[in-house]
N, C-alpha and C. Protein backbone atom coordinates (compact mmCIF):
# COMPACT_ATOMS: atom_id res chain seq x y z
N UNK A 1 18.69 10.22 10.52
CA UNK A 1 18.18 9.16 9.67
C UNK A 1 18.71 9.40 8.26
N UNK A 2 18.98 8.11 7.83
CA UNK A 2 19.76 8.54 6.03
C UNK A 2 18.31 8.26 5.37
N UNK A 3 18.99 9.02 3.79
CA UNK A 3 17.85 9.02 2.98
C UNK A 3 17.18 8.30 2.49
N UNK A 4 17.85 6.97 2.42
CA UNK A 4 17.25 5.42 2.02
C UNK A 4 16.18 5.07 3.74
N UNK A 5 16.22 5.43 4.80
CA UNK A 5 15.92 4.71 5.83
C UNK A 5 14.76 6.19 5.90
N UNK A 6 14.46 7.00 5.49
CA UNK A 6 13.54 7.81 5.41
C UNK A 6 12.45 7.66 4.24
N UNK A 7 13.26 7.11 3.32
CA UNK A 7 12.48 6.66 2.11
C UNK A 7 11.46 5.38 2.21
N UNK A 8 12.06 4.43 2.83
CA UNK A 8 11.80 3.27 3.72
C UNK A 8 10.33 3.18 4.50
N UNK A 9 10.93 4.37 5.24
CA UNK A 9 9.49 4.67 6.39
C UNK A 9 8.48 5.15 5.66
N UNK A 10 8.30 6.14 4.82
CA UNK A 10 7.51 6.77 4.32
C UNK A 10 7.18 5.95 3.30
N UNK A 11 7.93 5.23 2.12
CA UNK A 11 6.83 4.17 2.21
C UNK A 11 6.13 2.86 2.91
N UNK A 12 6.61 2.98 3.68
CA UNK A 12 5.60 1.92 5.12
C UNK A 12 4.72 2.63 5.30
N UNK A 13 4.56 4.06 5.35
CA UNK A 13 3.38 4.54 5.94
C UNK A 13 2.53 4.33 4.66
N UNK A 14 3.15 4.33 4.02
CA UNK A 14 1.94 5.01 2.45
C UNK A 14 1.54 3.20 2.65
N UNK A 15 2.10 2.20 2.37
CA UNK A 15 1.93 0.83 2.55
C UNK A 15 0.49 0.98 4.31
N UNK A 16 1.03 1.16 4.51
CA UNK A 16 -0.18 0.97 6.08
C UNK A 16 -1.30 2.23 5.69
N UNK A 17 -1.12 2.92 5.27
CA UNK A 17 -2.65 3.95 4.86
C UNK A 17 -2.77 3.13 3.98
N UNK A 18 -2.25 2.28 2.83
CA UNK A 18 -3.42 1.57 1.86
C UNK A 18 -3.88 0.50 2.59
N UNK A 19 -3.21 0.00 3.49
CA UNK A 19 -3.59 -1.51 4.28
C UNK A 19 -5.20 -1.03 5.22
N UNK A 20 -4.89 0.02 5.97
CA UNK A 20 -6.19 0.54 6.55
C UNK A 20 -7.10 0.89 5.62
N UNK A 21 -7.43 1.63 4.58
CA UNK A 21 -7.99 1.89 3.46
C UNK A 21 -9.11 0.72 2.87
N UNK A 22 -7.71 -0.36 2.76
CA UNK A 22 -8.46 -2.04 2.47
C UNK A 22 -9.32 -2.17 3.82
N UNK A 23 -8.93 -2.44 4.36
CA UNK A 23 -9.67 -2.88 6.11
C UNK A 23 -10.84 -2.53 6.00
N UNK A 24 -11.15 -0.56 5.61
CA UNK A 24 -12.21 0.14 5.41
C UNK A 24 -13.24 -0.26 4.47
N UNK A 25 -12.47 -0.78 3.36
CA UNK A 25 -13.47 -1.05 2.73
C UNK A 25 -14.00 -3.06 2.86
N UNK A 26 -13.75 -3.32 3.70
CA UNK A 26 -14.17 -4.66 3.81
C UNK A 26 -13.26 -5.97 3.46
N UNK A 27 -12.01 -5.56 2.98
CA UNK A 27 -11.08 -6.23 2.73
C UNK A 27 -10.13 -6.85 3.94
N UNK A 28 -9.76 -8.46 3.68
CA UNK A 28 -8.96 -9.09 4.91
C UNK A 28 -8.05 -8.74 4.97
N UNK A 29 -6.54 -8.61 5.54
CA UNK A 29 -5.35 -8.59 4.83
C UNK A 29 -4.72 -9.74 5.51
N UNK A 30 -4.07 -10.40 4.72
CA UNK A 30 -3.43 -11.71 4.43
C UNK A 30 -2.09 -11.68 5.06
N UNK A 31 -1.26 -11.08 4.53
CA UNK A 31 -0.19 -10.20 4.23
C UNK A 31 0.36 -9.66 4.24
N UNK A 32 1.45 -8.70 4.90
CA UNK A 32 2.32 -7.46 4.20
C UNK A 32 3.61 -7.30 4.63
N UNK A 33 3.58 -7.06 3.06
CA UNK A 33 5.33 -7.04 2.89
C UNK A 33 5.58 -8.63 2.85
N UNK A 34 5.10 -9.09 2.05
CA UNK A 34 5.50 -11.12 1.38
C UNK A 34 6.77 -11.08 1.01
N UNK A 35 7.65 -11.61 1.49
CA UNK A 35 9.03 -11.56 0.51
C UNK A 35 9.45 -13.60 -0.20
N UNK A 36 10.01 -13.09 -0.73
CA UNK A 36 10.55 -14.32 -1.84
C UNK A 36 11.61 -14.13 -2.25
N UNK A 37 12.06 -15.17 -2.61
CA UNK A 37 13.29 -14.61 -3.91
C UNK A 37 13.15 -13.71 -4.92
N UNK A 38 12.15 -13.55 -5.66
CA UNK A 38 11.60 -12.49 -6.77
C UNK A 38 11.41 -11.12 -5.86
N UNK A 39 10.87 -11.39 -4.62
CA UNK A 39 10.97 -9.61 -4.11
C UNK A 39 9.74 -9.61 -3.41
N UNK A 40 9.14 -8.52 -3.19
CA UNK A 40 8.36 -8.39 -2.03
C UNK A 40 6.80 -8.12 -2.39
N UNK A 41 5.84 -8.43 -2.05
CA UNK A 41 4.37 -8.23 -2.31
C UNK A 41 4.08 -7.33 -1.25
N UNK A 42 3.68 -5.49 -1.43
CA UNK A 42 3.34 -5.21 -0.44
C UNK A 42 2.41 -5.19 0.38
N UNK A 43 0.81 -5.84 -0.30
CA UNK A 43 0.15 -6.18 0.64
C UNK A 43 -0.81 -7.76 -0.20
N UNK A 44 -1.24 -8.37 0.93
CA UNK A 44 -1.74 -9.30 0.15
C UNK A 44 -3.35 -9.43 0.84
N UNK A 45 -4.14 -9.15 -0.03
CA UNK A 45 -5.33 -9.65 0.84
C UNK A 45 -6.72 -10.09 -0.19
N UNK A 46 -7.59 -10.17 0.46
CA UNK A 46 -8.98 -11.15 0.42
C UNK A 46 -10.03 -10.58 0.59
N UNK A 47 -11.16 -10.27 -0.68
CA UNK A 47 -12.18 -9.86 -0.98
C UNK A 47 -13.19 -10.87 0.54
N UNK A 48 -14.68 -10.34 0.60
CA UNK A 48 -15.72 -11.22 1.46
C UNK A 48 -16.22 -11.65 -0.02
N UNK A 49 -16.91 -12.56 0.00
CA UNK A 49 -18.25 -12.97 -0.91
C UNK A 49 -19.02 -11.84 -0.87
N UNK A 50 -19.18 -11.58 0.05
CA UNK A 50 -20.63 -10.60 -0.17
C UNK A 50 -20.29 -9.70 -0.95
N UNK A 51 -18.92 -8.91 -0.66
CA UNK A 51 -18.74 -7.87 -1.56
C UNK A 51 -18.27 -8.05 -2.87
N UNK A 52 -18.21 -9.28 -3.45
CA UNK A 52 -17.45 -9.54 -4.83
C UNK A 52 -18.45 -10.45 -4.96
N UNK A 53 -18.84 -10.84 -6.01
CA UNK A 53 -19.46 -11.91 -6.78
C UNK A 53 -18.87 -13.63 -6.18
N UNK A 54 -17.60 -13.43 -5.88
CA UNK A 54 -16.75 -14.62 -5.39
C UNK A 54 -15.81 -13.99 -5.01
N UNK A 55 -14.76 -14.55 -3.52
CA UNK A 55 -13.80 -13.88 -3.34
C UNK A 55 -13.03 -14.28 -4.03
N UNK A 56 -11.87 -12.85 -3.83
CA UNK A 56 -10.97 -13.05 -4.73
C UNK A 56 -9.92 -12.49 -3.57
N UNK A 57 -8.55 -12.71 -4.63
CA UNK A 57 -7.58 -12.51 -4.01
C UNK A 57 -6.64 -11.40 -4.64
N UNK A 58 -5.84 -10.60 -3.55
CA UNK A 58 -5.51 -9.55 -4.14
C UNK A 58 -4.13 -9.74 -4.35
N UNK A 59 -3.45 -8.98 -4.61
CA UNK A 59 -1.60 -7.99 -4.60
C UNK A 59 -1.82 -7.60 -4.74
N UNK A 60 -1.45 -6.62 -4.13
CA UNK A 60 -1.42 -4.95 -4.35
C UNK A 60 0.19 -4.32 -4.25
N UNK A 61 0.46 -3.32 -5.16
CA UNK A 61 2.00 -2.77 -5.28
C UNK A 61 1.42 -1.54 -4.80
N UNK A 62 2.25 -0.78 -3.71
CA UNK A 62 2.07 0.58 -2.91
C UNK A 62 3.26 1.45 -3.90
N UNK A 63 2.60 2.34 -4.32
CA UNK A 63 3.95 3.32 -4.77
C UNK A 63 3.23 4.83 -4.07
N UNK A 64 4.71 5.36 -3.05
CA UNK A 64 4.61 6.15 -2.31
C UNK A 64 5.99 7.14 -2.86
N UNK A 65 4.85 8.64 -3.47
CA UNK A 65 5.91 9.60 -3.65
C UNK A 65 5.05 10.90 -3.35
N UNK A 66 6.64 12.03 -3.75
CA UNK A 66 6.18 13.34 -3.18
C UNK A 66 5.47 13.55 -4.41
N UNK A 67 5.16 14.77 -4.25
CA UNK A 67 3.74 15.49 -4.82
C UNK A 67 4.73 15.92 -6.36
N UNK A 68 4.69 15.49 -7.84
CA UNK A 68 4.89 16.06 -8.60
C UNK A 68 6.13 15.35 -9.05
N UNK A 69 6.49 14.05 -8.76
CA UNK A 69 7.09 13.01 -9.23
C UNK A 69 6.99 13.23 -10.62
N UNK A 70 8.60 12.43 -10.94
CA UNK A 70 9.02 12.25 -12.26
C UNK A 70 8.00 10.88 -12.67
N UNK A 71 7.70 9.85 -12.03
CA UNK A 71 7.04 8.46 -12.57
C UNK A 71 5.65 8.50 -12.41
N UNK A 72 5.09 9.48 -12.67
CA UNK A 72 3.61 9.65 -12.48
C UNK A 72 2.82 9.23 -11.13
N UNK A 73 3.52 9.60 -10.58
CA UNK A 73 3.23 9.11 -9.01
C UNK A 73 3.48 7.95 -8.66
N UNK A 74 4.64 7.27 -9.05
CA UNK A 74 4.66 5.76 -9.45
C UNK A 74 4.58 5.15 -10.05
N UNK A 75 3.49 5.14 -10.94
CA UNK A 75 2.72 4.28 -12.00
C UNK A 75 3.64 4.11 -12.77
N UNK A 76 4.24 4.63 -13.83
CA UNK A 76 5.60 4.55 -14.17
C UNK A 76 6.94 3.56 -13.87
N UNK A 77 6.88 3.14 -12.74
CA UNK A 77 7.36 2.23 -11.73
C UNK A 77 7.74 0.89 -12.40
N UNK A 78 6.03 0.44 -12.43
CA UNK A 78 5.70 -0.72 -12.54
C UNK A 78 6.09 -1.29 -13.98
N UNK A 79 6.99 -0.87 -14.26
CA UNK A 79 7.74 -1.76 -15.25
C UNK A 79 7.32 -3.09 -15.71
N UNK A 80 7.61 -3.63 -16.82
CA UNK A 80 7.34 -5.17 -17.37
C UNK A 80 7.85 -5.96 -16.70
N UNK A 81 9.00 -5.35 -16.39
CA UNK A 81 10.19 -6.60 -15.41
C UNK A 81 9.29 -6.15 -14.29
N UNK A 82 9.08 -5.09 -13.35
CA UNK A 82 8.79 -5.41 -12.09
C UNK A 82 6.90 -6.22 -11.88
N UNK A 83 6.22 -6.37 -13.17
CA UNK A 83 4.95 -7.04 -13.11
C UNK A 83 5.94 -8.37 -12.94
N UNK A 84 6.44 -8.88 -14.03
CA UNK A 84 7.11 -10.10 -13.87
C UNK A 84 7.65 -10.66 -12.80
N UNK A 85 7.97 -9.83 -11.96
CA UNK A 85 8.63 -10.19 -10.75
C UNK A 85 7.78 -10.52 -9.41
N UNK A 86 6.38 -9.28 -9.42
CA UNK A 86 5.46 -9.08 -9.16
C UNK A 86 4.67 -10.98 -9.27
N UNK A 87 4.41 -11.33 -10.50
CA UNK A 87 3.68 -12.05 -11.07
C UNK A 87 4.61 -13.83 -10.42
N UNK A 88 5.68 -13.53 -10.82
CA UNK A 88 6.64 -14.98 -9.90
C UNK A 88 6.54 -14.92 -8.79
N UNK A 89 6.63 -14.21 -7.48
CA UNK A 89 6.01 -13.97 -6.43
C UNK A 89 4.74 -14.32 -6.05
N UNK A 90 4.03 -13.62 -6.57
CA UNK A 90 2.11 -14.38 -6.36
C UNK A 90 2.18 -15.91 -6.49
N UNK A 91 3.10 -16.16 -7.74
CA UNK A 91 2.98 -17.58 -7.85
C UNK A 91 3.47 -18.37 -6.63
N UNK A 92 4.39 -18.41 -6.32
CA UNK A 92 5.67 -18.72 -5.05
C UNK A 92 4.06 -18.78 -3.64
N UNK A 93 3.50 -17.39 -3.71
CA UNK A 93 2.68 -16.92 -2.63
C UNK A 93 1.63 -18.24 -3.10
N UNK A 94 1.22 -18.43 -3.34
CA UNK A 94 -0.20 -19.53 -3.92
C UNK A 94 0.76 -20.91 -3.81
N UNK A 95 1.30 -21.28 -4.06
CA UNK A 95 1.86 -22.59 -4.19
C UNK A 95 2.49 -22.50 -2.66
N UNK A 96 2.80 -21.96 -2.11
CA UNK A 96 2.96 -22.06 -0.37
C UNK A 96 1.77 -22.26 0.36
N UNK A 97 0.92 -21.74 -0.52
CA UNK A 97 -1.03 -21.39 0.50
C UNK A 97 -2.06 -21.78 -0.36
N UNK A 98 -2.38 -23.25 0.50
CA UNK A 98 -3.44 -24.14 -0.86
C UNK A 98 -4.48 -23.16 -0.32
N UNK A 99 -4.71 -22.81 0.75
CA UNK A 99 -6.27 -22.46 1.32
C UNK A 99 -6.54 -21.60 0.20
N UNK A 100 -5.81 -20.54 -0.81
CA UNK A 100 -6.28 -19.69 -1.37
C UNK A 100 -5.96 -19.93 -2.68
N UNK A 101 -5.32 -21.12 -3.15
CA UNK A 101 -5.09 -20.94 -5.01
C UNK A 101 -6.24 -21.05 -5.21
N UNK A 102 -7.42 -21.38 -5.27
CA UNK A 102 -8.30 -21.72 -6.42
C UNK A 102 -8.93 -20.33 -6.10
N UNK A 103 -8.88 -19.31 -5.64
CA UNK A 103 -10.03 -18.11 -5.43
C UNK A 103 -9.34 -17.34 -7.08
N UNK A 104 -9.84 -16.29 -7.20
CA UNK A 104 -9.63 -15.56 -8.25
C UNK A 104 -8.82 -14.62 -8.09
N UNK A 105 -7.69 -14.61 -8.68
CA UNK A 105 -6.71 -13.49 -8.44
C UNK A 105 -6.17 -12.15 -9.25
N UNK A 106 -6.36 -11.12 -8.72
CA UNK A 106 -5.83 -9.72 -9.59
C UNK A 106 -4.39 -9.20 -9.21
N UNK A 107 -4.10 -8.16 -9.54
CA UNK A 107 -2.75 -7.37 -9.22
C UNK A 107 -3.51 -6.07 -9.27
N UNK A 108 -3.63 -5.27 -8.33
CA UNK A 108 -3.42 -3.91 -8.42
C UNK A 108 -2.59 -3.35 -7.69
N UNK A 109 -2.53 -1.94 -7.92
CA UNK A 109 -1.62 -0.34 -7.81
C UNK A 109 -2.53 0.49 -7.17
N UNK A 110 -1.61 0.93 -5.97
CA UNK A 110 -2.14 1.52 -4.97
C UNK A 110 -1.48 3.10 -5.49
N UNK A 111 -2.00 4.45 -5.52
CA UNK A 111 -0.71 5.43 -5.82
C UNK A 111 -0.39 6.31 -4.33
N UNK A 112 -0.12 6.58 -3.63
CA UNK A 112 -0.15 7.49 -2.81
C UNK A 112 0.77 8.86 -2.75
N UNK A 113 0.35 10.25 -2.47
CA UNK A 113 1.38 10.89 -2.39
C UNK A 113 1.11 11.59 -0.91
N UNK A 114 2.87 11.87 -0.74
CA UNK A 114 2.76 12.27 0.31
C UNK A 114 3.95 13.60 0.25
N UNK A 115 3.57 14.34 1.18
CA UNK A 115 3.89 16.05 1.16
C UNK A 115 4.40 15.80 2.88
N UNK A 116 5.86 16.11 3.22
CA UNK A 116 5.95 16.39 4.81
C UNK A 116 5.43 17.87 5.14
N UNK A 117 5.29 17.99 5.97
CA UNK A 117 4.87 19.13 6.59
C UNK A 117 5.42 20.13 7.46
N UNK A 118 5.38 21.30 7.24
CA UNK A 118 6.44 21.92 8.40
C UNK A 118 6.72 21.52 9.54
N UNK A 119 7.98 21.41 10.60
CA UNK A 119 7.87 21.26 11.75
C UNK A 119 6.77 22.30 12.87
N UNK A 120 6.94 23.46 12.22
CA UNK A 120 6.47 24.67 12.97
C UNK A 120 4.73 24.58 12.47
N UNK A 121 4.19 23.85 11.23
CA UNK A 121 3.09 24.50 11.11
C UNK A 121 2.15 23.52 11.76
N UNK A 122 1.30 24.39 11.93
CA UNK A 122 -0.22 23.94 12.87
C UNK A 122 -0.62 22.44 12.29
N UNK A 123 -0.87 22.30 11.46
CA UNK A 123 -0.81 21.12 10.64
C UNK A 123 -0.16 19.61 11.01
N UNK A 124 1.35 20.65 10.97
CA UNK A 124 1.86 19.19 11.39
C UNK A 124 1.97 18.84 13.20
N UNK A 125 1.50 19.65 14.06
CA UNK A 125 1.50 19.72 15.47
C UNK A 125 0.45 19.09 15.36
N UNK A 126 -0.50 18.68 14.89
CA UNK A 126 -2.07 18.36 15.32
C UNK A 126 -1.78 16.47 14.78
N UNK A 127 -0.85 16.12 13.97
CA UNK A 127 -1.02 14.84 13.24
C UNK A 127 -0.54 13.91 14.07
N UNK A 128 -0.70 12.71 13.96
CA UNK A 128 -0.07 12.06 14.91
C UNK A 128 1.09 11.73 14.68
N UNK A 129 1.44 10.90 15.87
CA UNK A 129 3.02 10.75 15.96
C UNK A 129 3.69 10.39 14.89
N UNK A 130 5.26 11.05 15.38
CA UNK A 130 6.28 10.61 14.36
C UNK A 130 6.66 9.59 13.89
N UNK A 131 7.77 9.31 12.67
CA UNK A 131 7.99 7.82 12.72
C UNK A 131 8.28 6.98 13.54
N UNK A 132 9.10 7.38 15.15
CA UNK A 132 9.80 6.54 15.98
C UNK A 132 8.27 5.92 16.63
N UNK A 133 6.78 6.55 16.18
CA UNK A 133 5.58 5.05 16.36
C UNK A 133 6.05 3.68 15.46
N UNK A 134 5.95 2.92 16.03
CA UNK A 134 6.17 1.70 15.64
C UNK A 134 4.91 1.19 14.34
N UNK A 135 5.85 1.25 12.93
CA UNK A 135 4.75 1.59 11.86
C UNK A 135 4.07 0.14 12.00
N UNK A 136 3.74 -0.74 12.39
CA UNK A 136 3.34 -1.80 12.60
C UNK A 136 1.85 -2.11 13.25
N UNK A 137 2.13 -0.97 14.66
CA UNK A 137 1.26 -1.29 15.84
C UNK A 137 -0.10 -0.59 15.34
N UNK A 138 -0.94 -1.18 15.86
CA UNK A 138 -2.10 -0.63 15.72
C UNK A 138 -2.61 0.74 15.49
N UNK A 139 -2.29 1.52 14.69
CA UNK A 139 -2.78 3.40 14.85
C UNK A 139 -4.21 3.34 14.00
N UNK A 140 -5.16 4.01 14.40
CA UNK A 140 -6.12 4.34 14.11
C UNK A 140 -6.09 5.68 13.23
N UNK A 141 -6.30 5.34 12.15
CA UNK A 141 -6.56 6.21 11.06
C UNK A 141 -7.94 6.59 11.10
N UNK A 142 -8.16 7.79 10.72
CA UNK A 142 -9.44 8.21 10.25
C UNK A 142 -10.34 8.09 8.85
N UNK A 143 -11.35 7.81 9.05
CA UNK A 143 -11.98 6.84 7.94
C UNK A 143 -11.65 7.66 6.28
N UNK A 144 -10.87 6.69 5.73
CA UNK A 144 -9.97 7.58 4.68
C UNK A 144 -10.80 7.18 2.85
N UNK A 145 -10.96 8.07 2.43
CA UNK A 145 -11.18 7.63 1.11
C UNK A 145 -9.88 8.50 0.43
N UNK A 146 -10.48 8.36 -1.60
CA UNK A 146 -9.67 8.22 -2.22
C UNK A 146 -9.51 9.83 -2.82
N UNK A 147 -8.17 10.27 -2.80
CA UNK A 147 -7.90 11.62 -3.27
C UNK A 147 -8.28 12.69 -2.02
N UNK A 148 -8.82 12.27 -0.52
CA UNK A 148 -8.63 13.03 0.35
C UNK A 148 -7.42 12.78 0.87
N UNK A 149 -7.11 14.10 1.97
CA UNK A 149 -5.68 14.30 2.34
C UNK A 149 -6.06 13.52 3.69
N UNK A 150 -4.81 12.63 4.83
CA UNK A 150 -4.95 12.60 5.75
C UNK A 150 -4.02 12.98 6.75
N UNK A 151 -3.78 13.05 7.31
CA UNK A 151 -1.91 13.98 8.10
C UNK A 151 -1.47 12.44 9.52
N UNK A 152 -0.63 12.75 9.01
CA UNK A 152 0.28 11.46 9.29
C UNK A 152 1.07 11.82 9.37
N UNK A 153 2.35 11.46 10.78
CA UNK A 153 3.42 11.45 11.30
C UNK A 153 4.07 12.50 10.64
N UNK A 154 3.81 13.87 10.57
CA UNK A 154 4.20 14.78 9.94
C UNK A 154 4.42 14.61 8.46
N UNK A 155 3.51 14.00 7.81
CA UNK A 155 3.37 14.49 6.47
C UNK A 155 1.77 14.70 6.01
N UNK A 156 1.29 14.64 4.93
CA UNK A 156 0.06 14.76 4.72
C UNK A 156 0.18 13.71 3.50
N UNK A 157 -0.65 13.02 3.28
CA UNK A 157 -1.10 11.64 2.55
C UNK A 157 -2.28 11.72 1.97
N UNK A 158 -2.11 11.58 0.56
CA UNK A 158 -3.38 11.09 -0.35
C UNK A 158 -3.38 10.17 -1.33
N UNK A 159 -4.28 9.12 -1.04
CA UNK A 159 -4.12 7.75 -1.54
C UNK A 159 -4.74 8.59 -2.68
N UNK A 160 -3.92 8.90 -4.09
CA UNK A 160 -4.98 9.30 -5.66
C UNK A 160 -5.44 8.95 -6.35
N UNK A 161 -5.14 7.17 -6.01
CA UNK A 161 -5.75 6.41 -6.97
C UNK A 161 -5.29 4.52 -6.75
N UNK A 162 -6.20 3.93 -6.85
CA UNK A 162 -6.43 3.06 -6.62
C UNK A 162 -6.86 2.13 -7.50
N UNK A 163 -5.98 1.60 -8.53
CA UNK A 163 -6.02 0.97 -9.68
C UNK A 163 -6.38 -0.33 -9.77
N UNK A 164 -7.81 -1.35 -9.95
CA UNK A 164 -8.11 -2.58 -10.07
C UNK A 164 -7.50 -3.16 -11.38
N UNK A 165 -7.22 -4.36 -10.93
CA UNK A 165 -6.73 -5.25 -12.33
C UNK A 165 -5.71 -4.39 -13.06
N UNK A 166 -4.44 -3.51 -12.88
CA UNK A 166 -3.59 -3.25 -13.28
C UNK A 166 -3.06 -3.68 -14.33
N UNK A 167 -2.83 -5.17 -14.26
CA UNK A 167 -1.92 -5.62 -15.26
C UNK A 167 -2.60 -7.12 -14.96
N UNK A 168 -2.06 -8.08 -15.57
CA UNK A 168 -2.11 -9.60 -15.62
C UNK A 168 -1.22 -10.49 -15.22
């Protein structure tokens, strides 16, 4: 596998541990991976009433790195141009889907890092399968909160932070 098509996967996974994450906490998902001309929304989803005052509607940007990143785990990332790009997209996304323009809409930042794991260590023998699982299909994650580790397809994953209302 080349290094762009490893980079790829691993962030799909970090993208699908925040997508389950949402699920967990009561969130729909709409969404993932929206593409447009402006670029890609990696997940899109939908507050209940019950749990928000009114639903609302999300974007969320996944930034998936190793442990001790130059961009602050991402955050760094999210550039003016890439909100902007971010922000023409949502629009594109809403003007395709009346059912949801009028709800209330945010942007947040998902951060995740992820650490692979030895082939040989105990650790990574116990996690589930490798990437050739189809990152798509249904895998059952274990009920995950924020800044715990979870072990995944031979790496170990911790969503560190989970940023509401990011930007505008």
């Amino acid at each position: 596998m080349n290094k762009h098509n490893h980079k790829q996967d691993v962030g799909q996974l970090g993208e699908e541990l925040v997508t389950e994450w949402l699920r967990q906490n009561n969130w729909v998902i709409l969404h993932r991976r929206w593409r447009c001309r402006w670029g890609e929304i990696d997940i899109i989803g939908k507050s209940e009433a019950a749990k928000q005052r009114q639903e609302c509607l999300v974007f969320v940007e996944v930034k998936t790195r190793s442990q001790g990143s130059w961009d602050a785990n991402g955050l760094l990332a999210i550039t003016p141009s890439k909100q902007g790009r971010l922000r023409r997209s949502a629009e594109l996304f809403l003007a395709d889907n009346s059912a949801v323009q009028n709800l209330i809409c945010r942007f947040d930042v998902a951060l995740v890092s992820c650490q692979r794991l030895c082939q040989n260590s105990r650790r990574a023998q116990n996690s589930l399968p490798d990437l050739s699982v189809a990152i798509d299909s249904t895998i059952l994650l274990p009920s995950l909160h924020l800044g715990k580790s979870v072990l995944w397809a031979g790496y170990q994953f911790i969503l560190q932070d989970y940023i509401q209302s990011a930007f505008e």
